[in-house]
N, C-alpha and C. Protein backbone atom coordinates (compact mmCIF):
# COMPACT_ATOMS: atom_id res chain seq x y z
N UNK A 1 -29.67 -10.47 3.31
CA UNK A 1 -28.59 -9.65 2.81
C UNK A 1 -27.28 -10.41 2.96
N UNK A 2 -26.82 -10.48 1.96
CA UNK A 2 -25.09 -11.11 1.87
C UNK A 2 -24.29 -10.13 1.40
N UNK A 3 -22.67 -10.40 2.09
CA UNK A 3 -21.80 -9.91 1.66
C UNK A 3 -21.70 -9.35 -0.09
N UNK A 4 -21.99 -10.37 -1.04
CA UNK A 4 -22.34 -9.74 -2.86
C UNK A 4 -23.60 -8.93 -3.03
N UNK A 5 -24.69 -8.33 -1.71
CA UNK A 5 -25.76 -7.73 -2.63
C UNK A 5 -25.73 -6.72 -1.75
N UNK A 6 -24.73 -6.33 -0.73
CA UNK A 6 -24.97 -5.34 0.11
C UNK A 6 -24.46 -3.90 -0.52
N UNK A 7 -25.02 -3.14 -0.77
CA UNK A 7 -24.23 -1.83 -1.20
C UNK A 7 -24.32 -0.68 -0.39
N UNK A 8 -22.86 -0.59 -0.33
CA UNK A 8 -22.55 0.52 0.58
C UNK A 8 -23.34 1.87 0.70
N UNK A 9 -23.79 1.99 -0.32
CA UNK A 9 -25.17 3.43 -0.45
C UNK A 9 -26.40 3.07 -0.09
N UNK A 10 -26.59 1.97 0.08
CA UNK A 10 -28.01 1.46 0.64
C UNK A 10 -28.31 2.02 2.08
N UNK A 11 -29.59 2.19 1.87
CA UNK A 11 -30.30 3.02 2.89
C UNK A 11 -30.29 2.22 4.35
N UNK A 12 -30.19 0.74 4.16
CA UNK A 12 -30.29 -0.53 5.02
C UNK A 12 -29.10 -0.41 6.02
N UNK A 13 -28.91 -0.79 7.11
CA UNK A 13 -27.97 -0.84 7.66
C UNK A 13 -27.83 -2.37 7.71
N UNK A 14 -25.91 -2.63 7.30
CA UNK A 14 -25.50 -3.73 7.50
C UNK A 14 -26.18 -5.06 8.83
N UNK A 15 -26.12 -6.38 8.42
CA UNK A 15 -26.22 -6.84 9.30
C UNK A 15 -24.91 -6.83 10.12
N UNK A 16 -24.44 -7.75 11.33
CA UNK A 16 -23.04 -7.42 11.90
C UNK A 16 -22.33 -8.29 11.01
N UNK A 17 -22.73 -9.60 10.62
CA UNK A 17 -21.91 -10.39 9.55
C UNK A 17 -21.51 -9.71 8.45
N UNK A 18 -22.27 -9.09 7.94
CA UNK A 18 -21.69 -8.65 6.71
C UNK A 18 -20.66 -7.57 7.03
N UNK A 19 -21.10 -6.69 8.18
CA UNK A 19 -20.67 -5.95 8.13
C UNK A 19 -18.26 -5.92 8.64
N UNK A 20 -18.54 -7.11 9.72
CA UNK A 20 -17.88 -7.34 9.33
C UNK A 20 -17.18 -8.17 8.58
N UNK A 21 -17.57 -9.02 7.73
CA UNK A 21 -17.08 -9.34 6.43
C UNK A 21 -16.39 -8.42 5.71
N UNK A 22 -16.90 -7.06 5.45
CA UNK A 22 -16.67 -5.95 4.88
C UNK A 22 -15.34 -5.09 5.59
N UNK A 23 -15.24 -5.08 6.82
CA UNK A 23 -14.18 -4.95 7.29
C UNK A 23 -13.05 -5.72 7.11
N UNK A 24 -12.87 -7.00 7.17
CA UNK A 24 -12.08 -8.15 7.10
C UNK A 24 -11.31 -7.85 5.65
N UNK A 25 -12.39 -7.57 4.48
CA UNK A 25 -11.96 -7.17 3.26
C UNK A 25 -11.30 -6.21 3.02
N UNK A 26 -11.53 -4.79 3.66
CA UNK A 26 -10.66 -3.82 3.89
C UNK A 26 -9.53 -4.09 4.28
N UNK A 27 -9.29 -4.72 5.60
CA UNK A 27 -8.16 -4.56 6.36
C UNK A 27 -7.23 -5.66 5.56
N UNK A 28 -7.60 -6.54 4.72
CA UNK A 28 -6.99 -7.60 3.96
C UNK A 28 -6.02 -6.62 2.98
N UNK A 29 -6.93 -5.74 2.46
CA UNK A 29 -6.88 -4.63 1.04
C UNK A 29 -5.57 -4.21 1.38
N UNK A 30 -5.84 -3.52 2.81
CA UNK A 30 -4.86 -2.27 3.16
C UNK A 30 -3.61 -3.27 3.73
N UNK A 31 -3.15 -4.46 4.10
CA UNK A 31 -2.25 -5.08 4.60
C UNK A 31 -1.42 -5.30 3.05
N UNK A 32 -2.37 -5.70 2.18
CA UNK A 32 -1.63 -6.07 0.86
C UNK A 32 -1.21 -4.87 -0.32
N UNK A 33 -1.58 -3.91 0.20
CA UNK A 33 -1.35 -2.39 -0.43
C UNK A 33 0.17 -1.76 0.72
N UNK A 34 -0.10 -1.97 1.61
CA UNK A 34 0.70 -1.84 2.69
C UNK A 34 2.22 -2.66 1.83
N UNK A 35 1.82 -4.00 2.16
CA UNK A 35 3.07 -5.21 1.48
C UNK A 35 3.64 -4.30 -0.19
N UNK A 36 3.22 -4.06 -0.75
CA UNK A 36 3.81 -4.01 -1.72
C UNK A 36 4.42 -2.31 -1.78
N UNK A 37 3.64 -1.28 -1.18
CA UNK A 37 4.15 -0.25 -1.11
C UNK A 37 5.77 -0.20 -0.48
N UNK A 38 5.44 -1.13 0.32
CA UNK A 38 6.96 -1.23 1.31
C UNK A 38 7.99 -1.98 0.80
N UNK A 39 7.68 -2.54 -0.17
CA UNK A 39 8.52 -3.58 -1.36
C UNK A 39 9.08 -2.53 -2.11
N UNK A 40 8.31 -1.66 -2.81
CA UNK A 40 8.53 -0.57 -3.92
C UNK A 40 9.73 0.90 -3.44
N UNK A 41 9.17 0.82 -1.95
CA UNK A 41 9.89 1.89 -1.43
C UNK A 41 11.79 1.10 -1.12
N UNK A 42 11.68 -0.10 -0.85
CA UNK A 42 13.09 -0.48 -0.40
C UNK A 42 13.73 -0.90 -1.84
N UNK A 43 12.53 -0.97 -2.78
CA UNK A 43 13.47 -1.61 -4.17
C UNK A 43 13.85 -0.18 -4.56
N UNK A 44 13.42 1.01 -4.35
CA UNK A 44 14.07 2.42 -5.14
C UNK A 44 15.03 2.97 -3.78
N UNK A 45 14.95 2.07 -2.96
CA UNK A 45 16.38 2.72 -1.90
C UNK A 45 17.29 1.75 -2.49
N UNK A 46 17.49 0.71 -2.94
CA UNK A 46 18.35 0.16 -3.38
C UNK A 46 18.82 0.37 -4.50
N UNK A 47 17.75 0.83 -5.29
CA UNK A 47 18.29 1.65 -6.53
C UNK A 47 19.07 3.12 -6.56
N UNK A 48 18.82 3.71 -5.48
CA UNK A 48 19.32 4.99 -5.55
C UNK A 48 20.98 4.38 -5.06
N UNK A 49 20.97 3.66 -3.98
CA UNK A 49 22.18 3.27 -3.34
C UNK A 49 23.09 3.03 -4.23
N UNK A 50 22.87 1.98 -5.53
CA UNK A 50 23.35 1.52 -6.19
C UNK A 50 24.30 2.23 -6.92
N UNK A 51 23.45 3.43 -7.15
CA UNK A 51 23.85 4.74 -8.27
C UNK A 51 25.11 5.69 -8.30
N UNK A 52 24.69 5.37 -6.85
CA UNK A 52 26.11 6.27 -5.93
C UNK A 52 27.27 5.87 -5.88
């Protein structure tokens, strides 16, 4: 079982590699969802600032 054939609905339980592989990918996800949310939120405080 590798990280490309493991599916999350599978009856199998992860090995620990993959499994965390699969974590690593998440927490990558949510750091770079994180980064840009916090980009978006200070670019519309600067926009509102601006306005005023």
């Amino acid at each position: 079982m590798s990280i490309d054939t493991y599916k999350l609905t599978s009856m199998e339980e992860p090995t620990d590699e993959v499994l965390s592989q699969l974590m690593r990918e998440a927490a990558e996800d949510a750091r770079m969802a994180n980064i840009q949310a916090t980009k978006r939120y200070f670019d519309e405080l600067k926009q509102a600032a601006a306005a005023i």
